[in-house]
PDB file of N, CA and C in Angstrom:
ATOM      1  N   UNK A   1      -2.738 -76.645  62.054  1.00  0.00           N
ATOM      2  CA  UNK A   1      -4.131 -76.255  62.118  1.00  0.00           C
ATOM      3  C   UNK A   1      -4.759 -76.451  60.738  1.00  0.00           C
ATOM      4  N   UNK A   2      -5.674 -77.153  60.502  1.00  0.00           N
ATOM      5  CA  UNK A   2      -6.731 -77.683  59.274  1.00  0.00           C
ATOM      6  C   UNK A   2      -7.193 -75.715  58.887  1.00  0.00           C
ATOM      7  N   UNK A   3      -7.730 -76.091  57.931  1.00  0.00           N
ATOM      8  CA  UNK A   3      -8.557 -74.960  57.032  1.00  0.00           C
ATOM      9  C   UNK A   3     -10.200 -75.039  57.814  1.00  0.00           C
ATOM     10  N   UNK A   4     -10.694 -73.933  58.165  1.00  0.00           N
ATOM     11  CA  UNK A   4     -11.761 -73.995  58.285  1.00  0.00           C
ATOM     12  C   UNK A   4     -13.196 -73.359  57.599  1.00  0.00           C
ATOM     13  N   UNK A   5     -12.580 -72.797  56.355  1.00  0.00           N
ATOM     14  CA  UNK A   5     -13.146 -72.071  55.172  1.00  0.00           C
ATOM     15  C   UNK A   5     -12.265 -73.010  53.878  1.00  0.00           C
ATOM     16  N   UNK A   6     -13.392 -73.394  53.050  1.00  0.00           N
ATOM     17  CA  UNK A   6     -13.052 -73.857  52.087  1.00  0.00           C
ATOM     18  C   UNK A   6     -12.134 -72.522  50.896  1.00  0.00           C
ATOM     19  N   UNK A   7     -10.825 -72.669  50.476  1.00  0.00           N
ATOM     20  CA  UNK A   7     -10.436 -71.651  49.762  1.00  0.00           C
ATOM     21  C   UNK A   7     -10.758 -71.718  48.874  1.00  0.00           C
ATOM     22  N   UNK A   8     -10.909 -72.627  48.124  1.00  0.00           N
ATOM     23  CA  UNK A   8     -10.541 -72.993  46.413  1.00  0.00           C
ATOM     24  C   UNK A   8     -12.219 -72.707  45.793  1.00  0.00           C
ATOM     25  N   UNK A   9     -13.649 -72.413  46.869  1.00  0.00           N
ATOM     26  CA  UNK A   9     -14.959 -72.445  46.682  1.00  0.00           C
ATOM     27  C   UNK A   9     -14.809 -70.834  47.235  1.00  0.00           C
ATOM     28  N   UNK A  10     -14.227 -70.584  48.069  1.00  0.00           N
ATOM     29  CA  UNK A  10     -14.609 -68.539  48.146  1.00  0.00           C
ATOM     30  C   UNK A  10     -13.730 -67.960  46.616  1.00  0.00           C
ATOM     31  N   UNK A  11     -12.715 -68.488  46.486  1.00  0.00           N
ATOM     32  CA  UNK A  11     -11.863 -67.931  45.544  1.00  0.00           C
ATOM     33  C   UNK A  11     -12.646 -68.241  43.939  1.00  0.00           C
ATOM     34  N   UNK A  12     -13.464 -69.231  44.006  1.00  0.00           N
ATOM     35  CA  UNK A  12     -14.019 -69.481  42.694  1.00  0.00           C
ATOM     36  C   UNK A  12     -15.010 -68.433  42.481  1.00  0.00           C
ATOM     37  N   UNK A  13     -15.909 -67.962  43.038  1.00  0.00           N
ATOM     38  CA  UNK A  13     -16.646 -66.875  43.139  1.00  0.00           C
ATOM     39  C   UNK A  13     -16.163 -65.207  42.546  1.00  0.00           C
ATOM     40  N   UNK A  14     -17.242 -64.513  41.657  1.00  0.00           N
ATOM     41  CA  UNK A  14     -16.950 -63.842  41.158  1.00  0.00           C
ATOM     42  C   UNK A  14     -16.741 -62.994  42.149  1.00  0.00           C
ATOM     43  N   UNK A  15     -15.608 -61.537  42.242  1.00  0.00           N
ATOM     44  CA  UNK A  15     -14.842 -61.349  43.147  1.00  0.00           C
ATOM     45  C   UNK A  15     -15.339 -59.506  42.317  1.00  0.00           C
ATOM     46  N   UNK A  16     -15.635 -58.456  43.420  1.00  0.00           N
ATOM     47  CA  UNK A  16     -15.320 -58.571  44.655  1.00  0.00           C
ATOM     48  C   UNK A  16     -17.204 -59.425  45.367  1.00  0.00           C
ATOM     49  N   UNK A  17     -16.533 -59.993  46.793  1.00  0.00           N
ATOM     50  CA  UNK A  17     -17.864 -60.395  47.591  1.00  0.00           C
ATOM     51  C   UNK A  17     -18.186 -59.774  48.591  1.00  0.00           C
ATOM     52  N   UNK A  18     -19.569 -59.623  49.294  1.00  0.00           N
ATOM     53  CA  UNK A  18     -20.149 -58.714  49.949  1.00  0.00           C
ATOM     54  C   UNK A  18     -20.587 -59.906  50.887  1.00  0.00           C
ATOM     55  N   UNK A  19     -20.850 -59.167  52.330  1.00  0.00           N
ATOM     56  CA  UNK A  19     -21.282 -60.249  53.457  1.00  0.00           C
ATOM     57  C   UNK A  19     -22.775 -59.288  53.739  1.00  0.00           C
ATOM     58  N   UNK A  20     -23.854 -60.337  54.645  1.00  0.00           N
ATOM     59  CA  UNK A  20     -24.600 -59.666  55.185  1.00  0.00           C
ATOM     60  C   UNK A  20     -25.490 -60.383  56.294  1.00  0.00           C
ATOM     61  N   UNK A  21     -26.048 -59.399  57.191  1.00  0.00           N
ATOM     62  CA  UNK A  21     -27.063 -60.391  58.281  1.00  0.00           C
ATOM     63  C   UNK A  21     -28.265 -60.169  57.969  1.00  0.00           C
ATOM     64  N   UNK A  22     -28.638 -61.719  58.330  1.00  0.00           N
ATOM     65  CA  UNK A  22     -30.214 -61.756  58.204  1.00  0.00           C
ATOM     66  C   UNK A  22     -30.817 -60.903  59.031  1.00  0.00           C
ATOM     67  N   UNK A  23     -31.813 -59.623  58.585  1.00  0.00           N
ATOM     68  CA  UNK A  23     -32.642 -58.897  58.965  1.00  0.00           C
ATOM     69  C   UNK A  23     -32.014 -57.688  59.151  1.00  0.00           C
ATOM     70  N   UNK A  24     -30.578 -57.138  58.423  1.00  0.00           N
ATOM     71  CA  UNK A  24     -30.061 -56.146  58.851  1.00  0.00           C
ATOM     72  C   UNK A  24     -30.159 -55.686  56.908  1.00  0.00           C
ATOM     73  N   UNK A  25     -29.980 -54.342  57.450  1.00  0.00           N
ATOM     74  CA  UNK A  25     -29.923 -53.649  56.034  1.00  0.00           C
ATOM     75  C   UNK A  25     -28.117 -53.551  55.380  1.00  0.00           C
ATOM     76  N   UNK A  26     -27.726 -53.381  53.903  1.00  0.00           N
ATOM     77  CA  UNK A  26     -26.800 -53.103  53.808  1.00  0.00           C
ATOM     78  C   UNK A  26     -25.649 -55.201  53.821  1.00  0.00           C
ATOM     79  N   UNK A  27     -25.197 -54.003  52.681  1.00  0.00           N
ATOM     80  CA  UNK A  27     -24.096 -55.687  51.817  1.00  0.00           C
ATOM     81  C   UNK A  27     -22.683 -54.811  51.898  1.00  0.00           C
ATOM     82  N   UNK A  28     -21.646 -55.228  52.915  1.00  0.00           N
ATOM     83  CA  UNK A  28     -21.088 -54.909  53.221  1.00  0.00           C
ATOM     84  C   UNK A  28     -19.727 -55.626  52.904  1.00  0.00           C
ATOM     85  N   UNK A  29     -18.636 -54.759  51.966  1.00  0.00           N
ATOM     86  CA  UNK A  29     -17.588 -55.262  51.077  1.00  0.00           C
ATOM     87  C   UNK A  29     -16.147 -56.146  51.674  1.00  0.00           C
ATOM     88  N   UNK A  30     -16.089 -57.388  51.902  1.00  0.00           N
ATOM     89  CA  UNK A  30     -15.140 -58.140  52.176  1.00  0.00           C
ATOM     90  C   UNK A  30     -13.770 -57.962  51.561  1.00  0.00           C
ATOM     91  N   UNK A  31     -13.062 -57.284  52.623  1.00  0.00           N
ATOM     92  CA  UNK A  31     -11.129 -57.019  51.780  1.00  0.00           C
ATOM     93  C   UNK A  31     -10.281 -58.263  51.997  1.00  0.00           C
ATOM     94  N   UNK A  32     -10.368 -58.898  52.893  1.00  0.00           N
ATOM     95  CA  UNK A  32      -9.857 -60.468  52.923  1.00  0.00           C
ATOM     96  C   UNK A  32     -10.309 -61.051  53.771  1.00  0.00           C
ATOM     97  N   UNK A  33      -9.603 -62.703  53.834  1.00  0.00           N
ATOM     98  CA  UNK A  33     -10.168 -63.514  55.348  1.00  0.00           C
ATOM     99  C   UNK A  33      -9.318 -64.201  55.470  1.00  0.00           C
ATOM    100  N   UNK A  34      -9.502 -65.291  56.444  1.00  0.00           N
ATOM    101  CA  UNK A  34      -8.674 -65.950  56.662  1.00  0.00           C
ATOM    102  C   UNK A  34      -9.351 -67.772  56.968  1.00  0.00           C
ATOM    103  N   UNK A  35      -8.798 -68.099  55.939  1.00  0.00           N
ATOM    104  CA  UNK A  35      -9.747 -69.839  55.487  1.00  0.00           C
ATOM    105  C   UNK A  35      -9.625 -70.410  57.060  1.00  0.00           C
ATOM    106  N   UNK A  36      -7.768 -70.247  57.529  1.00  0.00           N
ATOM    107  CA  UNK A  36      -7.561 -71.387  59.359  1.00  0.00           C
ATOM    108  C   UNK A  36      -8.530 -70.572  59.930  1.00  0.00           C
ATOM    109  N   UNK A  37      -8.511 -69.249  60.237  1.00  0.00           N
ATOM    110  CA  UNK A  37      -9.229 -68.998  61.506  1.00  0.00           C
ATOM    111  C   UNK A  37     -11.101 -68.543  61.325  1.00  0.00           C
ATOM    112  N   UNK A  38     -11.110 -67.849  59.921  1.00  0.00           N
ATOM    113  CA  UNK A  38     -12.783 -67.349  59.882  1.00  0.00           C
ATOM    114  C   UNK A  38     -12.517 -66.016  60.136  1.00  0.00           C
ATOM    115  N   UNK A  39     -11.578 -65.378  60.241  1.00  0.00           N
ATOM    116  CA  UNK A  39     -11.264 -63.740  60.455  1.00  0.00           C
ATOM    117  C   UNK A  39     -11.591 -63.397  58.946  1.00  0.00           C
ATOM    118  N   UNK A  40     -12.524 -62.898  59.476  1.00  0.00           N
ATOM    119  CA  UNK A  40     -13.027 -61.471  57.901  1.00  0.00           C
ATOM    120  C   UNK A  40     -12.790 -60.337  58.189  1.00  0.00           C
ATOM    121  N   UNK A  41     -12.251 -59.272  57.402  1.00  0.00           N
ATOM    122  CA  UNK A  41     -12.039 -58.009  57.255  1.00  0.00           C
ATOM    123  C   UNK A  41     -12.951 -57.663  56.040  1.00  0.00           C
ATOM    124  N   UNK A  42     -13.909 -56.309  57.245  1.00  0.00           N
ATOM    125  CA  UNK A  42     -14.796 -55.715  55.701  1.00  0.00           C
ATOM    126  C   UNK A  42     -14.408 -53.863  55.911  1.00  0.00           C
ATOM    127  N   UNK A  43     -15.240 -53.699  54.601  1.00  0.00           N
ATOM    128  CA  UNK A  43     -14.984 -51.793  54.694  1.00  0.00           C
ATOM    129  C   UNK A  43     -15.764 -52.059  55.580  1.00  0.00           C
ATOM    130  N   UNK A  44     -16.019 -50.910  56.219  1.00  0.00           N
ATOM    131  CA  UNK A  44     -17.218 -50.159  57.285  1.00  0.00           C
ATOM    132  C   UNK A  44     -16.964 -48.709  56.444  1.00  0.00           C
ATOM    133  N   UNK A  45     -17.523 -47.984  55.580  1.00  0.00           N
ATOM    134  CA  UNK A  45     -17.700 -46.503  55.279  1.00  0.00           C
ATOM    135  C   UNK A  45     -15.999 -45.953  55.213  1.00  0.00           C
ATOM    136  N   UNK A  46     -15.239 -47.273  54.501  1.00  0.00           N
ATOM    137  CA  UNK A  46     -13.854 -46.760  54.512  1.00  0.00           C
ATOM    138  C   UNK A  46     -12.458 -47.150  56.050  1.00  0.00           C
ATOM    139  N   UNK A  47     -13.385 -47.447  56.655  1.00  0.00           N
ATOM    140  CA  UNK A  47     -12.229 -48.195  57.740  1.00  0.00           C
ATOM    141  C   UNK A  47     -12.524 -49.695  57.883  1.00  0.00           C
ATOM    142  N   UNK A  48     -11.389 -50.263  57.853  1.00  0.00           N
ATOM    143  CA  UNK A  48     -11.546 -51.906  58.099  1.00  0.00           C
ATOM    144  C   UNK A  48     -11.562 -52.221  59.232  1.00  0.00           C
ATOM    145  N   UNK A  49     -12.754 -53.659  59.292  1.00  0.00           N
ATOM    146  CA  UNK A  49     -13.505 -53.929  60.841  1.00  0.00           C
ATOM    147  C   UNK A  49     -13.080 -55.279  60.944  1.00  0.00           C
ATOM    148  N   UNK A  50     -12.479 -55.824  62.067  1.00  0.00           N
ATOM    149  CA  UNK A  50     -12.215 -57.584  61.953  1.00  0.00           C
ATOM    150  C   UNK A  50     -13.647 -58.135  62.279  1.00  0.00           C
ATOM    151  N   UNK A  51     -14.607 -59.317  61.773  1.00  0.00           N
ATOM    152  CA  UNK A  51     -15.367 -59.634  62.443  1.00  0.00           C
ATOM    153  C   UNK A  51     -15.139 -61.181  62.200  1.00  0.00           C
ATOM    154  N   UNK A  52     -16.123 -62.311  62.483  1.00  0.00           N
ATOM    155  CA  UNK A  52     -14.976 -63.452  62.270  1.00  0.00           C
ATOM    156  C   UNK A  52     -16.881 -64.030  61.108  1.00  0.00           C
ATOM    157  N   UNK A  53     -16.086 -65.156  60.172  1.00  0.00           N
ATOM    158  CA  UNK A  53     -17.177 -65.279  59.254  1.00  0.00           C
ATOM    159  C   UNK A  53     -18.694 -65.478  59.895  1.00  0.00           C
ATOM    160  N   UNK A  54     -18.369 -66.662  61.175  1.00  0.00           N
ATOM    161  CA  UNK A  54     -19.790 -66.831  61.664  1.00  0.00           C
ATOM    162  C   UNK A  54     -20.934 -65.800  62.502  1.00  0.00           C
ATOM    163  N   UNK A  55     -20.326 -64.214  61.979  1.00  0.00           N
ATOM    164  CA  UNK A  55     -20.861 -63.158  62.445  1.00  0.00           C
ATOM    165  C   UNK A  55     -22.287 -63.231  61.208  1.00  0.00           C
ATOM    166  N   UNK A  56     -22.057 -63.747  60.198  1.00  0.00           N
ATOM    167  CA  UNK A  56     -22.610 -63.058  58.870  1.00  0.00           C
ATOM    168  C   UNK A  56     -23.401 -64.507  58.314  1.00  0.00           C
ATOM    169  N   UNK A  57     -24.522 -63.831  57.619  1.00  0.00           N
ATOM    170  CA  UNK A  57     -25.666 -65.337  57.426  1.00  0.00           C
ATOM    171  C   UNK A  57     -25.298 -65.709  55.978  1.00  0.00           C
ATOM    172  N   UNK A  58     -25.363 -64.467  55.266  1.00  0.00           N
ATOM    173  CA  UNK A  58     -24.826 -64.690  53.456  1.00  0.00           C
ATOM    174  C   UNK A  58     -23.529 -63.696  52.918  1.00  0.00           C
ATOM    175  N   UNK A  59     -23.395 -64.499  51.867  1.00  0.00           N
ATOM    176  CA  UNK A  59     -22.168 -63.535  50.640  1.00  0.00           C
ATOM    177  C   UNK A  59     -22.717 -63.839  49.233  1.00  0.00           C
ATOM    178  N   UNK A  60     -22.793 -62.858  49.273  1.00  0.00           N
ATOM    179  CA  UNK A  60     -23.056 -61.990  47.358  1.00  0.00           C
ATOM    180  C   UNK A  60     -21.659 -61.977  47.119  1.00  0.00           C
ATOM    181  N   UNK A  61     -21.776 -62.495  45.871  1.00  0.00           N
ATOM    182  CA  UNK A  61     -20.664 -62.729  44.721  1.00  0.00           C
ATOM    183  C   UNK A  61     -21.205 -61.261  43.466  1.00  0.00           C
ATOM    184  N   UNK A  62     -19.715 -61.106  42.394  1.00  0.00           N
ATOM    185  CA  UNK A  62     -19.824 -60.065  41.551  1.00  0.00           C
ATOM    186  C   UNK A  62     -21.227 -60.520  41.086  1.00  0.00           C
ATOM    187  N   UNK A  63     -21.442 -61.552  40.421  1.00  0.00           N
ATOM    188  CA  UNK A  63     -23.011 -61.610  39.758  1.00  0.00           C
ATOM    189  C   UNK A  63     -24.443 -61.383  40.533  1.00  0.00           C
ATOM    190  N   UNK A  64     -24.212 -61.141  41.572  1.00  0.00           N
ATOM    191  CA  UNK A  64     -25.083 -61.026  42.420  1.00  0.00           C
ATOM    192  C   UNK A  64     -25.593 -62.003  42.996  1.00  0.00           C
ATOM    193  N   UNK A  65     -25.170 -63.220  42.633  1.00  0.00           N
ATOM    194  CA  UNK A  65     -25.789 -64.387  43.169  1.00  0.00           C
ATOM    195  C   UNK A  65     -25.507 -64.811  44.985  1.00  0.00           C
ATOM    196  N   UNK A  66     -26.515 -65.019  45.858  1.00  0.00           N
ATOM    197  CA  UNK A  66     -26.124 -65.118  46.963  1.00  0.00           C
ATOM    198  C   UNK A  66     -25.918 -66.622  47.810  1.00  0.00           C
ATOM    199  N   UNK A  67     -25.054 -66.488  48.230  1.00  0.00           N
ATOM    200  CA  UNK A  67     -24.640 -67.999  48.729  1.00  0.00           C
ATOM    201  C   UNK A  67     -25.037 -68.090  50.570  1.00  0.00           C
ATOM    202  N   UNK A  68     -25.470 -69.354  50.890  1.00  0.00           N
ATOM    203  CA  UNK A  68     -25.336 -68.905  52.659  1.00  0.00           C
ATOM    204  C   UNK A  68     -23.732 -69.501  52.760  1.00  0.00           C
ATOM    205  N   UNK A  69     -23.364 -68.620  54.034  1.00  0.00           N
ATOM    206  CA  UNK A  69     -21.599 -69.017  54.538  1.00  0.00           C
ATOM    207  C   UNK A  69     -21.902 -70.447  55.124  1.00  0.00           C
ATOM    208  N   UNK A  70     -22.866 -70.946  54.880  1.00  0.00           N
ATOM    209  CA  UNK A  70     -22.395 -72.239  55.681  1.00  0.00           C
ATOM    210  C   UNK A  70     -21.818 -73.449  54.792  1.00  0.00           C
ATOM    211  N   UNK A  71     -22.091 -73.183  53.191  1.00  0.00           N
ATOM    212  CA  UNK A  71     -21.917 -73.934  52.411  1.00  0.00           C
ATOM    213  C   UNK A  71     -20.130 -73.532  52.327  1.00  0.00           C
ATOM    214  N   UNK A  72     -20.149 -72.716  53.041  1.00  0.00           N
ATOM    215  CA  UNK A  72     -17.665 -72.559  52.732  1.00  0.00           C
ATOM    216  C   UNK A  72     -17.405 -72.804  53.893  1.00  0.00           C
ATOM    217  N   UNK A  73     -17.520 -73.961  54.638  1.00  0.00           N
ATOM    218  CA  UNK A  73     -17.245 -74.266  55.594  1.00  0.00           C
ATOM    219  C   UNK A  73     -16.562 -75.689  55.501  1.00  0.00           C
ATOM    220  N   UNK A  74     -15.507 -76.478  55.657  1.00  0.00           N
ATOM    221  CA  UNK A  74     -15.069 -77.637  54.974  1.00  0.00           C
ATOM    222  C   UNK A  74     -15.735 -78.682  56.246  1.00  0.00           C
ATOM    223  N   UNK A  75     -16.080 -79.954  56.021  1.00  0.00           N
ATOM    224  CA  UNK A  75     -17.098 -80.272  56.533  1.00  0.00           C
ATOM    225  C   UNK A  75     -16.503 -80.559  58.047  1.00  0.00           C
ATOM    226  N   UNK A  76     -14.861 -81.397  57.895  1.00  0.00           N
ATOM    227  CA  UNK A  76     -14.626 -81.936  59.371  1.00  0.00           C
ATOM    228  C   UNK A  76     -14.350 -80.759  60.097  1.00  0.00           C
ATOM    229  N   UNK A  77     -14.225 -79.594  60.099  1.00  0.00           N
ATOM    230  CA  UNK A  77     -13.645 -78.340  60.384  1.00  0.00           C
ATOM    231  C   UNK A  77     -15.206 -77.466  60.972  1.00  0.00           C
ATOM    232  N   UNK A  78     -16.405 -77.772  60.634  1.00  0.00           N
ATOM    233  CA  UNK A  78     -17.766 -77.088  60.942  1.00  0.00           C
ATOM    234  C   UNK A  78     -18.179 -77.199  62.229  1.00  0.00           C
ATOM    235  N   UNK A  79     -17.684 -78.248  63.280  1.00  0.00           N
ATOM    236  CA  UNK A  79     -18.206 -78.665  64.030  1.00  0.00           C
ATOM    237  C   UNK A  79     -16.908 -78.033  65.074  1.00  0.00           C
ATOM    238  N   UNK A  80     -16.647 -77.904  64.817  1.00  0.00           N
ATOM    239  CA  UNK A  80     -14.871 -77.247  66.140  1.00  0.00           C
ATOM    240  C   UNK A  80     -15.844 -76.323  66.109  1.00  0.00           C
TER     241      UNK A  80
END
């Protein structure tokens, strides 16, 4: 099975990263993922929630800078 999250571009990012949806309130803290499948694990208020990356529109990096998730997506792998 190919990678379907670029690693070597989430891992370059200042760490820790936060996910979030467009039009929802709240930046919500990413504990790991998984590049083959898109399985993200975030806190929820202290319990961890599986959701899979294409739940979420952006990620904030430590500097605050915000990226959209579509740019960590490796390109032949976007379209599966």
């Amino acid at each position: 099975m190919k990678d379907l999250l670029n690693m070597e571009l989430l891992n370059s990012l200042p760490q820790p990263l936060r996910v979030s949806e467009t039009g929802k309130a709240g930046w919500w803290p990413i504990q790991d993922f998984c590049v083959k499948t898109g399985i993200v694990r975030i806190d929820v208020f202290g319990v961890l929630q599986s959701t899979h990356f294409s739940d979420w529109n952006y990620i904030r990096d430590d500097s605050q800078q915000i990226h959209s998730l579509d740019d960590f997506y490796l390109e032949d792998s976007h379209d599966q």
